[in-house]
Protein backbone atom coordinates (compact mmCIF):
# COMPACT_ATOMS: atom_id res chain seq x y z
CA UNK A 1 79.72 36.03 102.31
CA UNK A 2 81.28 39.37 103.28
CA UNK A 3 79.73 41.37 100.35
CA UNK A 4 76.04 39.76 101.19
CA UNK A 5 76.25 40.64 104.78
CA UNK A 6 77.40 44.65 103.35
CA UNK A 7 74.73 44.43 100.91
CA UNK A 8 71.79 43.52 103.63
CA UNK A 9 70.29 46.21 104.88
CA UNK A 10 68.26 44.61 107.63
CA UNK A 11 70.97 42.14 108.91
CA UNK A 12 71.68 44.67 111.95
CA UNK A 13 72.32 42.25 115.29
CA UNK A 14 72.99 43.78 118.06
CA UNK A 15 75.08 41.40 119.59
CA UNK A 16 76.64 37.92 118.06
CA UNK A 17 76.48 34.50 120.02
CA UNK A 18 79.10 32.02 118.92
CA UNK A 19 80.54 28.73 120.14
CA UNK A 20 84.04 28.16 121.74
CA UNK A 21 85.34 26.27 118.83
CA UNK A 22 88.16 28.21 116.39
CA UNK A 23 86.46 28.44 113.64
CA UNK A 24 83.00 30.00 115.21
CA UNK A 25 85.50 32.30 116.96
CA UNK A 26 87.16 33.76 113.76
CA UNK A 27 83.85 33.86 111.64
CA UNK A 28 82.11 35.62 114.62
CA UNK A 29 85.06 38.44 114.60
CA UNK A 30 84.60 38.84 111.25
CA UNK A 31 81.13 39.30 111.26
CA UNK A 32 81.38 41.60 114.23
CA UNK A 33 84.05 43.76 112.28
CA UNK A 34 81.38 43.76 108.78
CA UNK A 35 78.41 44.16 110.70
CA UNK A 36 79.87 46.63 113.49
CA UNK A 37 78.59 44.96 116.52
CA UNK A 38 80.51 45.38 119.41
CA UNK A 39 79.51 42.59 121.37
CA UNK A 40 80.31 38.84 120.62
CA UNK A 41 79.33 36.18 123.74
CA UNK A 42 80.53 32.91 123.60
CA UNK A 43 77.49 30.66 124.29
CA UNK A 44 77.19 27.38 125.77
CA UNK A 45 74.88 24.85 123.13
CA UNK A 46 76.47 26.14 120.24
CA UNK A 47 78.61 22.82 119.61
CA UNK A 48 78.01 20.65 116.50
CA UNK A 49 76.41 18.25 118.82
CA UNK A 50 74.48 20.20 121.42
CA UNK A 51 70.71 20.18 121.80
CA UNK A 52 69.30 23.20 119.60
CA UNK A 53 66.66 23.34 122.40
CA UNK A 54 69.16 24.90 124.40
CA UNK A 55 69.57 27.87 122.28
CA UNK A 56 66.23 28.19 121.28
CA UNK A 57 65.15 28.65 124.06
CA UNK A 58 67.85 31.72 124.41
CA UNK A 59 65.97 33.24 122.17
CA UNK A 60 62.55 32.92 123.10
CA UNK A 61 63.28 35.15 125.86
CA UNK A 62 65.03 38.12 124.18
CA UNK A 63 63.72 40.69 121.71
CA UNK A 64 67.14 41.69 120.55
CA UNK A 65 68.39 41.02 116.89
CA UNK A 66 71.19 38.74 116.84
CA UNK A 67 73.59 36.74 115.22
CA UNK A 68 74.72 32.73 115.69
CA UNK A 69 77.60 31.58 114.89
CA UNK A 70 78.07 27.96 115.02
CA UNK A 71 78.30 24.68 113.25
CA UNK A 72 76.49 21.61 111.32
CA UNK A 73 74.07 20.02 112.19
CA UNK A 74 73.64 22.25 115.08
CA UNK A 75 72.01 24.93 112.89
CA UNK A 76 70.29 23.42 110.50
CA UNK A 77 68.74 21.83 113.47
CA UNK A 78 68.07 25.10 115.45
CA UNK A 79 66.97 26.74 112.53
CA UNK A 80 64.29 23.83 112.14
CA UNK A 81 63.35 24.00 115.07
CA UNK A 82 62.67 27.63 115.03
CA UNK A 83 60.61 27.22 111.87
CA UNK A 84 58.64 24.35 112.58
CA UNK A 85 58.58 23.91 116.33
CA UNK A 86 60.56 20.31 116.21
CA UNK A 87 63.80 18.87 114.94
CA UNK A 88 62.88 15.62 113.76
CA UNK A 89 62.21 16.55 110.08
CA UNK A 90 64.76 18.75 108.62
CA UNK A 91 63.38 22.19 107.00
CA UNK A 92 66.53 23.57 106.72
CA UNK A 93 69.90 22.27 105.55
CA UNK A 94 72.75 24.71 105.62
CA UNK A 95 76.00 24.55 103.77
CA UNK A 96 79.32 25.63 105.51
CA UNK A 97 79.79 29.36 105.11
CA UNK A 98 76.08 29.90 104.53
CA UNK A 99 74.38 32.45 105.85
CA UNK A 100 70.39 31.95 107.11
CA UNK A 101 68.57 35.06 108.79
CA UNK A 102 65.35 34.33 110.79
CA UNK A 103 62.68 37.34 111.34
CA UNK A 104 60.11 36.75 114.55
CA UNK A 105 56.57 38.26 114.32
CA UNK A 106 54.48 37.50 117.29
CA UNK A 107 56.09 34.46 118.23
CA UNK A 108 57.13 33.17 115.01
CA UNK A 109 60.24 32.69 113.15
CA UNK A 110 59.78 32.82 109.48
CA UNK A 111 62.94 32.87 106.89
CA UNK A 112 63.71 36.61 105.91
CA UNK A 113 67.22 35.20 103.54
CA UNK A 114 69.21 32.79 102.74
CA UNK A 115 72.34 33.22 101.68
CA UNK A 116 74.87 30.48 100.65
CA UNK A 117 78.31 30.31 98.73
CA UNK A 118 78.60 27.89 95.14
CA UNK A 119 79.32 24.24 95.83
CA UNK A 120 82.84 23.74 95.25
CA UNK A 121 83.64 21.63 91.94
């Protein structure tokens, strides 16, 4: 996903929001190192099965670009619930190592890319 993340001119977070676990940890660094941001915060409701309310609501309040690092379901479900204002019908369904960016305009999310690697065979 490196090359994509090079390749997107309007990916530019200013900050990165992960979870605790490994994984988020080392894909966060990475990003951080691509992307040059120079802030990464672990955040609490960033676990597989935290409420994506949690987060959402995180972002409701800030006007910053960033990123999320995290894990399934968790951000299919936050990114559903971003889109269409619940969780109980899936919009989204995101593949490990994919790569969704979300663009706000008066409120709204709406998806600006989606970016995710071939299924392995």
């Amino acid at each position: 996903m490196a090359p994509h993340l090079k390749a997107r001119a309007g990916f530019v977070p200013v900050e990165i929001w992960r979870s605790p676990l490994v994984r988020a940890v080392q894909t966060a660094e990475r990003v951080a190192k691509i992307a040059r941001v120079r802030t990464i915060r672990e955040m609490a409701g960033l676990r597989p099965g935290d409420d994506p309310r949690i987060v959402a609501r995180r972002l409701a309040t800030i006007r910053k670009p960033v990123a999320v690092v995290g894990h399934e379901p968790h951000l299919s479900a936050l990114a559903t619930l971003l889109l269409g204002g619940r969780v109980s019908v899936p919009v989204v369904s995101l593949r490990k190592g994919a790569m969704l960016t979300l663009e706000r305009s008066e409120g709204l999310f709406r998806i600006a890319a989606l970016v995710s690697p071939p299924e392995a065979k």
